[in-house]
Protein backbone atom coordinates (compact mmCIF):
# COMPACT_ATOMS: atom_id res chain seq x y z
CA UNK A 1 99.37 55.74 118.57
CA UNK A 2 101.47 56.11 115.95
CA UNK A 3 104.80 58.55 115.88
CA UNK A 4 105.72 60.62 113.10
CA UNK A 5 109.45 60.05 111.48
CA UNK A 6 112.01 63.04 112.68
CA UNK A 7 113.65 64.67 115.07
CA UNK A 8 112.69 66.97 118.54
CA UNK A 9 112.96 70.19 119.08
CA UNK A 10 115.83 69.41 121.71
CA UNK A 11 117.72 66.73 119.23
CA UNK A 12 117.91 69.88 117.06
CA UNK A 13 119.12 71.89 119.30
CA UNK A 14 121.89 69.95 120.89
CA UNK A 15 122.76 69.29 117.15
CA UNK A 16 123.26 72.77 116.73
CA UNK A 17 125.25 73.78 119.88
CA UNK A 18 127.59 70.68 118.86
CA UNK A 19 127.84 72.22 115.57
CA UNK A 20 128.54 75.86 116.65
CA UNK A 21 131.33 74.78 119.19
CA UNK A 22 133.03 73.06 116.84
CA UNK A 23 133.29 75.90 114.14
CA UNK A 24 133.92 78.25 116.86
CA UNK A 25 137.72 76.07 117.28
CA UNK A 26 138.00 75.79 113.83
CA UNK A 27 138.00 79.56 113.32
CA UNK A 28 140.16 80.48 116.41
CA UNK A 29 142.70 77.47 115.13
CA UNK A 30 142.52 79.54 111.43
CA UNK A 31 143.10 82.73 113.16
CA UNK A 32 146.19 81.59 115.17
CA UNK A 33 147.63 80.19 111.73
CA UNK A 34 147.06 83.81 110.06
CA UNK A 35 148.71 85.92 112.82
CA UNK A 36 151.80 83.42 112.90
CA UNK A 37 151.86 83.86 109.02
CA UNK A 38 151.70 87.60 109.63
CA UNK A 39 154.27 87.19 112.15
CA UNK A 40 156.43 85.34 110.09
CA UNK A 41 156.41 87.11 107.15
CA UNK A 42 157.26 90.70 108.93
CA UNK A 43 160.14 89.45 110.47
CA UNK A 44 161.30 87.62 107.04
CA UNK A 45 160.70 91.48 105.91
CA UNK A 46 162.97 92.89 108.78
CA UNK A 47 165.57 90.68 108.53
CA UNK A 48 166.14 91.12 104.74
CA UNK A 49 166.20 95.22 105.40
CA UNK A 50 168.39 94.39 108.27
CA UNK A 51 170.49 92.38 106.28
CA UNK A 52 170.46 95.32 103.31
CA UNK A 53 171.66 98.30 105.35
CA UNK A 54 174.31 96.13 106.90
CA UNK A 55 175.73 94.82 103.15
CA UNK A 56 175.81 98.31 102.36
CA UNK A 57 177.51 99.21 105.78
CA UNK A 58 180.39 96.89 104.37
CA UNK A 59 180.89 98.76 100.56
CA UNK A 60 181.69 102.04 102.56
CA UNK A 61 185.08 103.03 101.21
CA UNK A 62 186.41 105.08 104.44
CA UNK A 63 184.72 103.77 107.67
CA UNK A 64 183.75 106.40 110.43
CA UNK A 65 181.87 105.86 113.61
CA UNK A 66 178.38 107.30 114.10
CA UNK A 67 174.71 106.37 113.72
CA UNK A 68 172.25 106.71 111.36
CA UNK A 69 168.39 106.09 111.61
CA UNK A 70 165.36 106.21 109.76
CA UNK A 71 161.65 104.60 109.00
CA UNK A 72 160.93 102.32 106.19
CA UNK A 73 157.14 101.43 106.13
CA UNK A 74 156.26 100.25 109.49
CA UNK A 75 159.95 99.63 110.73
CA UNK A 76 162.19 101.91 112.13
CA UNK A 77 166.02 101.02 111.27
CA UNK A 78 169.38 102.26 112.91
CA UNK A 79 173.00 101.70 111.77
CA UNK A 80 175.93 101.93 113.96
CA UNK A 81 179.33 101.83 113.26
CA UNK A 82 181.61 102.04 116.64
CA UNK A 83 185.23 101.18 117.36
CA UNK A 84 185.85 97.15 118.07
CA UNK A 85 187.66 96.03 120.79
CA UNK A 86 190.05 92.70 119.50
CA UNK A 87 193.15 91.64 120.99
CA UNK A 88 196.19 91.85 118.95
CA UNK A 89 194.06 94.10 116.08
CA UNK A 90 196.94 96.66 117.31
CA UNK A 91 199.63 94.36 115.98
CA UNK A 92 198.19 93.60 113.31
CA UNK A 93 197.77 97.12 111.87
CA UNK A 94 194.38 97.26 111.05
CA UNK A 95 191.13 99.21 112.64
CA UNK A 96 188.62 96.75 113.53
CA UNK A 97 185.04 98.33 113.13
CA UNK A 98 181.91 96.89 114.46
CA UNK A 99 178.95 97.48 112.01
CA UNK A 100 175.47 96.75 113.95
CA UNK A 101 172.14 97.13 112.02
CA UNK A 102 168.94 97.04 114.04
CA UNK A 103 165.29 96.65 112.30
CA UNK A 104 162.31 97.39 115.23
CA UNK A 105 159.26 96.25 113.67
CA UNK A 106 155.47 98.04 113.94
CA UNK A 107 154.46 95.62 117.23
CA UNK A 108 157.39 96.08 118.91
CA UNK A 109 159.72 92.80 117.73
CA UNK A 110 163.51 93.89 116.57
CA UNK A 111 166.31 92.21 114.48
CA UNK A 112 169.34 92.90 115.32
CA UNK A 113 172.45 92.20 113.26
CA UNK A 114 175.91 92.71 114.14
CA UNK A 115 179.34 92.48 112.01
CA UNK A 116 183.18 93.00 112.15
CA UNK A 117 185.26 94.87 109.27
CA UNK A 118 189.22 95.86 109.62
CA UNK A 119 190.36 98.43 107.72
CA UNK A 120 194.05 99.01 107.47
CA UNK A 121 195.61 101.73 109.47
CA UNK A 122 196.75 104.70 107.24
């Protein structure tokens, strides 16, 4: 009896499942690589608003404590300028001033920046 060139139903099959498992990886391995590239690139985005609010924090002519917040896009910001607390800042004459700028991103993650500036006593 003679057999006919090809392959069984079950050599098919087990071809198939190999084949289906190992596209299955590749996609979740493609996935992962998107969502860190999402990642990545919001908190690039946060840190460069971050960075903004707190350059303009330091142009401020006459520095006064308080807070101010707001959204931008997805991210909610707040700036806070508070009192520092340095040794001999007294005898020096000058006002230290701790500038803080905080970024809180859409899932939760946060930048937070933080900065001195002395301003000279009156």
């Amino acid at each position: 009896m003679r057999r006919e060139a090809g392959f069984t139903l079950i050599e098919l099959l087990c071809a198939m499942t190999i084949l289906a498992l190992v596209m299955g990886v590749s996609l979740r391995i493609l996935a992962g690589g998107t969502a860190n590239a999402a990642a990545a690139r919001d908190y690039g985005l946060a840190l460069t608003v971050a960075q903004a609010h707190l350059a303009q924090m330091q142009t401020i002519d006459k520095v006064a404590a308080g807070e101010r917040s707001g959204r931008d896009g997805k991210m909610t910001w707040r700036e806070s300028i508070s009192p520092a607390d340095i040794d001999g800042a007294v005898a020096a004459k000058v006002i230290p001033w701790r500038l803080e700028s905080d970024v809180r991103m859409a899932d939760g993650r946060a930048v937070h920046l933080s900065s001195l500036r002395l301003e000279r006593r009156p």
